[in-house]
N, C-alpha and C. Protein backbone atom coordinates (compact mmCIF):
# COMPACT_ATOMS: atom_id res chain seq x y z
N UNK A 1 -16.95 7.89 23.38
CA UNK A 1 -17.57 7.95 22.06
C UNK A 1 -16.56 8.51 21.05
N UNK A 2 -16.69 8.06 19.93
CA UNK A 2 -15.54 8.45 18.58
C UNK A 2 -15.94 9.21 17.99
N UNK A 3 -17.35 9.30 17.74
CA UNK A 3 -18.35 10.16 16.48
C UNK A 3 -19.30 9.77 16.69
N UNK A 4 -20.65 10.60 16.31
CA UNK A 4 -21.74 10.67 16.38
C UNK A 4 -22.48 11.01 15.17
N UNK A 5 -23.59 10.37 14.43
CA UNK A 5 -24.47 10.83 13.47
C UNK A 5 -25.71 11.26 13.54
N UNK A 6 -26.59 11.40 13.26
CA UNK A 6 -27.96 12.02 13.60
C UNK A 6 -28.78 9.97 14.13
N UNK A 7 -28.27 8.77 14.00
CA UNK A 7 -29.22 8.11 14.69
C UNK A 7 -28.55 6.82 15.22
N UNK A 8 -26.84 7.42 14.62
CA UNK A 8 -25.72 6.09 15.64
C UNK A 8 -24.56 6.81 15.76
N UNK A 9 -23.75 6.10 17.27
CA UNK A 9 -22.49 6.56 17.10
C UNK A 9 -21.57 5.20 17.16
N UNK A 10 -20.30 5.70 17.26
CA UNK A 10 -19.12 4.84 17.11
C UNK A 10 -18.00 4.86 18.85
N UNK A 11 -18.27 3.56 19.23
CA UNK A 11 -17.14 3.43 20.39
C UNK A 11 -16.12 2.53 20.51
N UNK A 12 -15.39 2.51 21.63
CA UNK A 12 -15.16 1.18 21.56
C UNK A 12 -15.38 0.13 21.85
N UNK A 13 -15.04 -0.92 21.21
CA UNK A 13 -15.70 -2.58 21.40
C UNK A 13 -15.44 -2.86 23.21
N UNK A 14 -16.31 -3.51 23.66
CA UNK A 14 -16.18 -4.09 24.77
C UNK A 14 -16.67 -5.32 25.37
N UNK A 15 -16.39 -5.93 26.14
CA UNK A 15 -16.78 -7.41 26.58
C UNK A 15 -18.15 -7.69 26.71
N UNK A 16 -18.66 -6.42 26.78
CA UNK A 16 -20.60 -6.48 26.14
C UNK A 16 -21.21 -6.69 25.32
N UNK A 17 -20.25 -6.73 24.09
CA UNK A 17 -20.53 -6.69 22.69
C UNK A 17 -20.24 -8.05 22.47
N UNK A 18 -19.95 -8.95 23.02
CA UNK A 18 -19.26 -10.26 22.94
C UNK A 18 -20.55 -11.13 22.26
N UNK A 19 -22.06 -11.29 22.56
CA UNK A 19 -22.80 -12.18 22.76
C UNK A 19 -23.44 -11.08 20.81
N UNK A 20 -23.50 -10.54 20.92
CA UNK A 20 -23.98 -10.00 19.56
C UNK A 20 -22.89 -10.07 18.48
N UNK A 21 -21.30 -9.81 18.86
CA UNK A 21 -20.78 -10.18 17.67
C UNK A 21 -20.15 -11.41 17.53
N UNK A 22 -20.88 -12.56 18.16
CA UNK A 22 -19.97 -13.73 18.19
C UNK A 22 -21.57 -14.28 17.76
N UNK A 23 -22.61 -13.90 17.36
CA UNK A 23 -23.80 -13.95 16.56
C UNK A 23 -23.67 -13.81 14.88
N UNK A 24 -23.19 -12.50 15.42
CA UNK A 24 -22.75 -11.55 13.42
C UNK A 24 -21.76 -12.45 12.99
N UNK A 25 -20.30 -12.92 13.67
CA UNK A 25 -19.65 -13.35 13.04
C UNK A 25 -19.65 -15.03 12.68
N UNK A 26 -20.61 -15.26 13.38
CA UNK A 26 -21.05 -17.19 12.90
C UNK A 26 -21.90 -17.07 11.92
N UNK A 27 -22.78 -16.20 11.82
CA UNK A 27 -23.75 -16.42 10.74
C UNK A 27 -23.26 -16.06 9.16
N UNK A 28 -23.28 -16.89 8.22
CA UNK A 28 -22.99 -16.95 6.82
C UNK A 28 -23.23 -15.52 6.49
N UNK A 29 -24.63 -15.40 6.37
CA UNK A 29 -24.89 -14.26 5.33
C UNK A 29 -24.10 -13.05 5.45
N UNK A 30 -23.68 -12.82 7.07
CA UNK A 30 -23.35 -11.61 7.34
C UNK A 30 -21.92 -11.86 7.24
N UNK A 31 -21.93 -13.15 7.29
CA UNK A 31 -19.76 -12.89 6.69
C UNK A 31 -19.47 -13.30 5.43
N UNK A 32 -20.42 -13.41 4.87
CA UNK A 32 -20.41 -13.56 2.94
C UNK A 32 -19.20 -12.92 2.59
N UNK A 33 -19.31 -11.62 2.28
CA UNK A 33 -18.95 -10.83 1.86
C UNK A 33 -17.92 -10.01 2.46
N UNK A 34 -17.06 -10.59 3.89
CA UNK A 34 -16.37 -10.12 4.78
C UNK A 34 -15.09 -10.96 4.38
N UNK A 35 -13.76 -10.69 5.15
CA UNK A 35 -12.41 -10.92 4.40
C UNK A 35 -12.69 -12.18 3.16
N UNK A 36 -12.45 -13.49 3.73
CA UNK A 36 -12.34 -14.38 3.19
C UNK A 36 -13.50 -15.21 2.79
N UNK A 37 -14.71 -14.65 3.55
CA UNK A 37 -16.17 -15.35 3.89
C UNK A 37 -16.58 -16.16 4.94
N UNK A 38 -15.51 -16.38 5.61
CA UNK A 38 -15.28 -17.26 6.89
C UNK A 38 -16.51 -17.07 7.78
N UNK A 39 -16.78 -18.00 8.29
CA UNK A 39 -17.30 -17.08 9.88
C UNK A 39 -16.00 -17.61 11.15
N UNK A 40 -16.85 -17.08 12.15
CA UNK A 40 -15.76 -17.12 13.25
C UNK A 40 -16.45 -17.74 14.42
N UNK A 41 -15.94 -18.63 15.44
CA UNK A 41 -16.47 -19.15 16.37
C UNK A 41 -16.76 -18.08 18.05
N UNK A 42 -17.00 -18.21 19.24
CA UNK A 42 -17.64 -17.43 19.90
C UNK A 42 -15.43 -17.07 20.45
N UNK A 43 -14.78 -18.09 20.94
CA UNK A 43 -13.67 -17.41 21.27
C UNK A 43 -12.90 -16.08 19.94
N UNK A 44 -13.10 -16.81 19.00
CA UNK A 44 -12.44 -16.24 17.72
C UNK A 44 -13.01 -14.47 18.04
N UNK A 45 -14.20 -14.20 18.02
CA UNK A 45 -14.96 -13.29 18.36
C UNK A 45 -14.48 -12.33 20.01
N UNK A 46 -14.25 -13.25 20.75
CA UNK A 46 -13.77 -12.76 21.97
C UNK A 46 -12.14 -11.97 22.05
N UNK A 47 -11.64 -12.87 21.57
CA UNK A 47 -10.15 -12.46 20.62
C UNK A 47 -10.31 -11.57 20.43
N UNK A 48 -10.72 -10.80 18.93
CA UNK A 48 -10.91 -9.84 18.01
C UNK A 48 -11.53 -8.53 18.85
N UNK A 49 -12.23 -8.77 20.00
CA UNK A 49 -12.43 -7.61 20.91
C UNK A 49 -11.21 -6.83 21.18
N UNK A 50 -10.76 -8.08 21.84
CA UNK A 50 -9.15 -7.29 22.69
C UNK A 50 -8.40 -7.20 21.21
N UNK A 51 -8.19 -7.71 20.48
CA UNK A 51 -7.63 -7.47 19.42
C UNK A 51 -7.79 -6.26 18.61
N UNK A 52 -8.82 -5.42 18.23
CA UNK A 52 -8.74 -4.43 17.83
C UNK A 52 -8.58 -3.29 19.14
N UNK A 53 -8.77 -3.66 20.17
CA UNK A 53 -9.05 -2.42 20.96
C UNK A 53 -7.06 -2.29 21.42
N UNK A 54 -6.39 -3.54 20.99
CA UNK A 54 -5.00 -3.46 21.09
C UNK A 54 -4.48 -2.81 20.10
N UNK A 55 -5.20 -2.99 18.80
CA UNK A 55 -4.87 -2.02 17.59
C UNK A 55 -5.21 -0.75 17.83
N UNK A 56 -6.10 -0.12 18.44
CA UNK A 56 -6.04 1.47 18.54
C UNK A 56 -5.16 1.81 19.69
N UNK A 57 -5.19 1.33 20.37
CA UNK A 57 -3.46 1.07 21.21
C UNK A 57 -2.63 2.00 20.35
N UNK A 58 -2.47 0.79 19.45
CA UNK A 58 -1.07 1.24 18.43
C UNK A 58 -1.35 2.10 17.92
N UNK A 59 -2.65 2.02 17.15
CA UNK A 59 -2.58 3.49 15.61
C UNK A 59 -3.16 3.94 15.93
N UNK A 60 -3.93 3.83 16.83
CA UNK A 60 -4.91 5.35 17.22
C UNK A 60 -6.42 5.44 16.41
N UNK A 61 -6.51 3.82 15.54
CA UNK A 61 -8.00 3.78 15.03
C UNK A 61 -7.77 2.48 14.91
N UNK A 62 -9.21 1.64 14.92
CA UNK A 62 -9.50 0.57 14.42
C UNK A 62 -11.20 0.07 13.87
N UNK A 63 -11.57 -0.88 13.85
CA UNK A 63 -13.10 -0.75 13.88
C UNK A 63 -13.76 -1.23 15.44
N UNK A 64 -14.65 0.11 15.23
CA UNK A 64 -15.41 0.54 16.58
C UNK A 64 -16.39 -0.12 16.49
N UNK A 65 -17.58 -0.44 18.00
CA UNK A 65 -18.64 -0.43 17.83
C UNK A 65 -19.56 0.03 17.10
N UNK A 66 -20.86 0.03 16.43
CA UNK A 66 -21.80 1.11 16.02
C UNK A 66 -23.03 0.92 16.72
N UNK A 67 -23.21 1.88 17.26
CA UNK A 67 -24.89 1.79 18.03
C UNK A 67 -25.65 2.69 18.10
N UNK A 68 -27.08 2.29 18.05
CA UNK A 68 -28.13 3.08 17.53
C UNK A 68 -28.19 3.98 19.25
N UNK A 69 -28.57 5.45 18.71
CA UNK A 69 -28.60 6.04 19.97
C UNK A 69 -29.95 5.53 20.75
N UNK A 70 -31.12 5.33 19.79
CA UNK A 70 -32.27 5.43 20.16
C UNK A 70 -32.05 4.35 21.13
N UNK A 71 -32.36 3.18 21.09
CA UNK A 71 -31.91 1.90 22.22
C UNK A 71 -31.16 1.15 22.35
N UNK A 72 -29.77 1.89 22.48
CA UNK A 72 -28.43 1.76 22.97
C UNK A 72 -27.62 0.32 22.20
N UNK A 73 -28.49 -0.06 21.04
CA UNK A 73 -28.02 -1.32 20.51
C UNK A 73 -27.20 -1.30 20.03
N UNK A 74 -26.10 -2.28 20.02
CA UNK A 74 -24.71 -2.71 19.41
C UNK A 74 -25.05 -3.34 18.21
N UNK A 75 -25.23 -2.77 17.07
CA UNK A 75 -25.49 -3.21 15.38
C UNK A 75 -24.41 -3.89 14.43
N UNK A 76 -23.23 -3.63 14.89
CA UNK A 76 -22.12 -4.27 14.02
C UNK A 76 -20.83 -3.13 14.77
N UNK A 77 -20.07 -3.27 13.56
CA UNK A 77 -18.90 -2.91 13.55
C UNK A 77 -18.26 -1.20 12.57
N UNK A 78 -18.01 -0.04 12.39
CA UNK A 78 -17.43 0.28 11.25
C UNK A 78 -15.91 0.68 11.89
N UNK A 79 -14.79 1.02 10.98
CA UNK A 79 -13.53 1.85 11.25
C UNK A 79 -12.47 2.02 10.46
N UNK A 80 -11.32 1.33 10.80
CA UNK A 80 -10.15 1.46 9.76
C UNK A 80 -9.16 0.52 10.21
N UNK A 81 -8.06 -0.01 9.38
CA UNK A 81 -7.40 -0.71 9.40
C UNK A 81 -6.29 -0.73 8.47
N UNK A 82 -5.01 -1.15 8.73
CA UNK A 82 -3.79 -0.98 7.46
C UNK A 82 -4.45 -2.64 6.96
N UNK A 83 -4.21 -2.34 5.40
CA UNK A 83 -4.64 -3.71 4.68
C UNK A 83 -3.26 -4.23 4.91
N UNK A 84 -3.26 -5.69 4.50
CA UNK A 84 -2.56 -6.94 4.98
C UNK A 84 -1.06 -6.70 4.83
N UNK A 85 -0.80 -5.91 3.43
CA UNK A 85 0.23 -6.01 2.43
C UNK A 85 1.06 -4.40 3.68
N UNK A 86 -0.20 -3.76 4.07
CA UNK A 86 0.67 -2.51 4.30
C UNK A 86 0.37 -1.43 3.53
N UNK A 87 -0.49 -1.82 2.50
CA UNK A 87 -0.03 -0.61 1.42
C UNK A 87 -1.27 0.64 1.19
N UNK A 88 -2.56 0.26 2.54
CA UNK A 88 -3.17 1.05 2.44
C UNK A 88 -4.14 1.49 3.43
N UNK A 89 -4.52 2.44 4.05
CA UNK A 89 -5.77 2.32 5.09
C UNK A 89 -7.26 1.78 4.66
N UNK A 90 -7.94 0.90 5.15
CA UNK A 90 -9.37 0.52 4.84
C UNK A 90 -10.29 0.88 5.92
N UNK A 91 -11.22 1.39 5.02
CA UNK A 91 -12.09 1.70 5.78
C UNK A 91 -13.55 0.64 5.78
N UNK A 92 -14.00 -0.10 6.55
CA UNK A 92 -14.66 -0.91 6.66
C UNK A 92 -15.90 -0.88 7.60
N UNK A 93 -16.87 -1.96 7.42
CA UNK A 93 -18.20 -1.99 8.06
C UNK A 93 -18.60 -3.12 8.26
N UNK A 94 -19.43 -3.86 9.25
CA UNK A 94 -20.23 -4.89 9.37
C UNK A 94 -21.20 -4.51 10.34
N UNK A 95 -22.30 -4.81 9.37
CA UNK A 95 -23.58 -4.95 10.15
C UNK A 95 -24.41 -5.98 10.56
N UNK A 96 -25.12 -6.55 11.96
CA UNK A 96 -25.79 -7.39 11.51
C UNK A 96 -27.17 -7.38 11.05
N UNK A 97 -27.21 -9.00 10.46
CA UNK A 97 -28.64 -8.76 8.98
C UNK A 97 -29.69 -8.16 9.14
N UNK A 98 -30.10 -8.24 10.97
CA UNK A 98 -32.09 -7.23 11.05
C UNK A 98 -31.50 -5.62 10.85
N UNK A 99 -30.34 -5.10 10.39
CA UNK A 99 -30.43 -3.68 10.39
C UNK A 99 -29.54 -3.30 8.82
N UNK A 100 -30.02 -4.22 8.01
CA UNK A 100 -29.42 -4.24 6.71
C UNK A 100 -30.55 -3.18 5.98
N UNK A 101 -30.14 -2.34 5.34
CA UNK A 101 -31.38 -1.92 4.21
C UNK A 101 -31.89 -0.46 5.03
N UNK A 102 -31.42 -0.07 6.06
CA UNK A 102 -31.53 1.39 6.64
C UNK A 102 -31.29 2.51 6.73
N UNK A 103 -30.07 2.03 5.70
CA UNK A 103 -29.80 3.08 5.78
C UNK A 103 -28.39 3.39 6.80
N UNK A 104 -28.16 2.64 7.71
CA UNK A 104 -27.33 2.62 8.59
C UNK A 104 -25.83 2.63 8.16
N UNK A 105 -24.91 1.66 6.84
CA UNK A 105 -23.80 1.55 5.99
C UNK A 105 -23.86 2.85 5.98
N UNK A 106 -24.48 3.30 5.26
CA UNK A 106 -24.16 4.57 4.82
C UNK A 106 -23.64 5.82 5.65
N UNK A 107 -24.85 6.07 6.49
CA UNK A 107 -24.57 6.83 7.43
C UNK A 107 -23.44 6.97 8.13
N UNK A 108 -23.24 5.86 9.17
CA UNK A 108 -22.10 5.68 10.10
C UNK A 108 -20.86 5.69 8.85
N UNK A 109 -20.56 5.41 7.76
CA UNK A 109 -19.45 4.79 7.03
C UNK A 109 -19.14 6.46 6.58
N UNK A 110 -19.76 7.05 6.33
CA UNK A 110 -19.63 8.26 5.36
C UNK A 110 -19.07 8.96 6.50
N UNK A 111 -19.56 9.21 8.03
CA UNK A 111 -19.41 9.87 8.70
C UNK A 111 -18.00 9.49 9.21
N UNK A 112 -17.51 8.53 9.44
CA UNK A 112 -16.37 7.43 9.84
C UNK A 112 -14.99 7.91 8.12
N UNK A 113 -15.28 8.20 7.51
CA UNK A 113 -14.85 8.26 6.19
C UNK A 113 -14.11 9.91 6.45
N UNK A 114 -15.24 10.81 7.03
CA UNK A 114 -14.87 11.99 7.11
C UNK A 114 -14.28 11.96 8.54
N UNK A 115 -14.30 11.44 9.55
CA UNK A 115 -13.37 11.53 10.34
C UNK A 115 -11.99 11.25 9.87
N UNK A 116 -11.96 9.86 9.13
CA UNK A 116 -10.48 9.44 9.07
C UNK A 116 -9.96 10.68 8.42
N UNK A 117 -10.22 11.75 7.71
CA UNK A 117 -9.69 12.90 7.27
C UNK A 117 -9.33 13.94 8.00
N UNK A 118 -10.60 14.26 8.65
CA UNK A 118 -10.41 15.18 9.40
C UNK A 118 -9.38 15.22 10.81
N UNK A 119 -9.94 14.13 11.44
CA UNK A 119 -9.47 13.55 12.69
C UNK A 119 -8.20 12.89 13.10
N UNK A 120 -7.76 12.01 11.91
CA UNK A 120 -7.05 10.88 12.14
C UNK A 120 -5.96 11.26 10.58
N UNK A 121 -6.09 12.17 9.85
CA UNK A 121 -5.52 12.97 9.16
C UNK A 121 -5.00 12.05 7.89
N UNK A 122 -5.79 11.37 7.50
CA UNK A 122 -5.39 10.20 6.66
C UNK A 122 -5.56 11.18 5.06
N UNK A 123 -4.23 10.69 4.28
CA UNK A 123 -4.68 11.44 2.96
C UNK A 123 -5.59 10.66 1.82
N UNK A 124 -5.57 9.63 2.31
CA UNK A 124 -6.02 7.94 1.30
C UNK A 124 -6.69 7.33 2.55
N UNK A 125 -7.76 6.81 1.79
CA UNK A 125 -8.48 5.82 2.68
C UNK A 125 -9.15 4.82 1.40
N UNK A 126 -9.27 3.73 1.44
CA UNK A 126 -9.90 2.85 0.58
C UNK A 126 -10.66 1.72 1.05
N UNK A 127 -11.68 1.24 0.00
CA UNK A 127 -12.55 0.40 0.37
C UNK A 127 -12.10 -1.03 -0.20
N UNK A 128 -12.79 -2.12 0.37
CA UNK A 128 -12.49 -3.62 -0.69
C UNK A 128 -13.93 -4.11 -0.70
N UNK A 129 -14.26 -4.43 -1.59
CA UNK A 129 -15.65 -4.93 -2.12
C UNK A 129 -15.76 -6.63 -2.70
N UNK A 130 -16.62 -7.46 -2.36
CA UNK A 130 -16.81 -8.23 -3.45
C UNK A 130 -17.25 -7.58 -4.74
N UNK A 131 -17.08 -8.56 -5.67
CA UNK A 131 -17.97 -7.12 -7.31
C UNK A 131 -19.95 -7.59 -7.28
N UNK A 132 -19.66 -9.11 -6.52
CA UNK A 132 -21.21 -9.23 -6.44
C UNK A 132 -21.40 -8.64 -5.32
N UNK A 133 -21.31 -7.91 -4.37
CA UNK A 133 -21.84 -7.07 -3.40
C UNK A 133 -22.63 -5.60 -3.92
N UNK A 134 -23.63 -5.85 -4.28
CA UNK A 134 -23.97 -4.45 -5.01
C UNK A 134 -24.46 -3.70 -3.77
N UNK A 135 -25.35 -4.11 -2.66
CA UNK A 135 -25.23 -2.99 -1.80
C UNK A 135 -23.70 -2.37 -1.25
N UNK A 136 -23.06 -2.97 -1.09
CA UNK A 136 -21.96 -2.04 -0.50
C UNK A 136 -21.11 -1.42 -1.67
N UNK A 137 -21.18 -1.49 -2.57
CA UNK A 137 -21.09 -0.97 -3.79
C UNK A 137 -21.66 0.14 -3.98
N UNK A 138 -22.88 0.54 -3.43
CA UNK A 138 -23.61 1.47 -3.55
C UNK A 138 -23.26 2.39 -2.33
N UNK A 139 -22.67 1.68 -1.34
CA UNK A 139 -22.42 2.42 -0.17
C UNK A 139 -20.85 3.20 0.00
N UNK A 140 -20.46 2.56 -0.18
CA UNK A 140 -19.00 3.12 -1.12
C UNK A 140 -18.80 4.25 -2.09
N UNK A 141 -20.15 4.10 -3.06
CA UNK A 141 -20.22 5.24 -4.30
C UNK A 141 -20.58 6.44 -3.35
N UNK A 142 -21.51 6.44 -2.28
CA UNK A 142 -22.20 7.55 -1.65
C UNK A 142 -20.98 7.87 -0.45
N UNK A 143 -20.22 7.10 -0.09
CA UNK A 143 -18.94 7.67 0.83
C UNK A 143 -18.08 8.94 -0.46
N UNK A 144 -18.45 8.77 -1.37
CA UNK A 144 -17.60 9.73 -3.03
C UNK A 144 -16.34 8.78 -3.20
N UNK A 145 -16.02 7.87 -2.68
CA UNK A 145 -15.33 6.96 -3.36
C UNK A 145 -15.50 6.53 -4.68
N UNK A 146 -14.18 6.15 -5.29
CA UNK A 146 -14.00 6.33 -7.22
C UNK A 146 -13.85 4.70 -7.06
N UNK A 147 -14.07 4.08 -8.27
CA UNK A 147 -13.14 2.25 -8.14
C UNK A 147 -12.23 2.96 -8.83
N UNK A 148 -10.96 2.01 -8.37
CA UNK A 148 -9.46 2.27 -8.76
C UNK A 148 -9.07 0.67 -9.08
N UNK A 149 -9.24 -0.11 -8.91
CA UNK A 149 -8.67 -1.32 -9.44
C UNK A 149 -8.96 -2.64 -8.92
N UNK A 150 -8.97 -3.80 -9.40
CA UNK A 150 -9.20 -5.17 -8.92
C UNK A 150 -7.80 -5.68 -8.00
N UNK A 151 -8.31 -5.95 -6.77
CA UNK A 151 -7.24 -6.38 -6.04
C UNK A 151 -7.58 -7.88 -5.27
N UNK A 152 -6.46 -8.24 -5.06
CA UNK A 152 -6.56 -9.77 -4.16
C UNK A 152 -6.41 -9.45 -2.73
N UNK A 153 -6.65 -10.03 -1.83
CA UNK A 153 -6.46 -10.19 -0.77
C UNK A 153 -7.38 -11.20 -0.09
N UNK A 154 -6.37 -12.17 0.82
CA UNK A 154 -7.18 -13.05 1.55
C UNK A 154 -7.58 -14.12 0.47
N UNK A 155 -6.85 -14.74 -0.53
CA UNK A 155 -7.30 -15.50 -1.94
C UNK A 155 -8.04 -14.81 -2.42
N UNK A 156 -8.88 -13.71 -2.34
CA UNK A 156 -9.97 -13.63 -3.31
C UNK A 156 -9.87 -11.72 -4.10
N UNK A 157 -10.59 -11.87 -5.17
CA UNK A 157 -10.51 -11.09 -5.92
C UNK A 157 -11.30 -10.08 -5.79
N UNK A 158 -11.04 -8.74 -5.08
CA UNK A 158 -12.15 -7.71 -4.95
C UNK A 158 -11.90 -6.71 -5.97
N UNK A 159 -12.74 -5.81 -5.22
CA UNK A 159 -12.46 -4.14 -6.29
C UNK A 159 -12.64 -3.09 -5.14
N UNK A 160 -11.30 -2.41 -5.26
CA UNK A 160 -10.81 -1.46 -4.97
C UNK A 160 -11.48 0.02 -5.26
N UNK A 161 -11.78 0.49 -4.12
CA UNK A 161 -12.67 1.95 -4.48
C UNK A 161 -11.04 2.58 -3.42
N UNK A 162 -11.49 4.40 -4.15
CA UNK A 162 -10.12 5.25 -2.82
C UNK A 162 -11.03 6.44 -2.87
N UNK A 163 -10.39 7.14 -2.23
CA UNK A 163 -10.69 8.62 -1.80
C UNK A 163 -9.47 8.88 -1.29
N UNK A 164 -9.21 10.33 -2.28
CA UNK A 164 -7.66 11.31 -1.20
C UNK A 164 -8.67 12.39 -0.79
N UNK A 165 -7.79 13.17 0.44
CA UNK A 165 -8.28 14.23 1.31
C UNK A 165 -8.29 14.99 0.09
């Protein structure tokens, strides 16, 4: 386990998680608003297992599981990542859609936010948003993240929230 909140914690991804996030990542709604909007097929998904769990390999964080303690469910994704360019740590989330509206973004993200500080000793951590994403917009404001600027990545045009330690 990575961290714990009062009703999820954070682990790492594993070959169990395969059949739920190769669900999250085909379905539109829930990759709207994720890098490019893409979705991803069931290998693409299988990949990205070993793929991040090869990234905390290297840096020592990536995005973890999130699961509800109460019945052990695998809900999405939150963690961190160097953005594309290099030029910054992100801190990120995906949930899937039956646990949207809970309250859950928040929680796990804020708590995940204060680790990368505490834990993982990061002085900057930043978010990327669509600007029509108003829930995660809102979830971002409650991590105490500021917007700092409109950025591209992946073709498309987001907005940039930061937080220093």
């Amino acid at each position: 386990m990575i961290l714990e909140t009062e009703r999820l914690y954070l682990r790492p991804l594993n070959k169990d998680d395969l059949d739920t996030l190769a669900k999250m990542y085909s379905d539109i709604e829930v990759m709207r608003f994720i890098g490019d909007g893409r979705t991803f097929n069931r290998a693409q998904a299988e990949k990205s297992i070993y793929r991040w769990n090869e990234y905390e390999e290297q840096k020592g964080y990536c995005n973890w599981a999130v699961v509800r303690k109460d019945d052990k469910a695998y809900i999405g994704n939150c963690g961190f990542n160097r953005l594309p360019d290099d030029s910054d740590t992100e801190i990120s989330y995906l949930l899937d859609e039956p646990y949207w509206g809970k309250g859950y973004a928040s929680e796990i993200s804020k708590a995940a936010l204060d680790y990368g500080f505490e834990k993982l000793n990061f002085n900057r951590v930043v978010a990327l948003v669509y600007p029509q994403n108003r829930p995660s917009i809102r979830v971002i404001e409650k991590m105490g993240m500021k917007y700092e600027k409109e950025a591209e990545y992946w073709g498309v045009k987001l907005l940039m929230f930061a937080k220093e330690k």
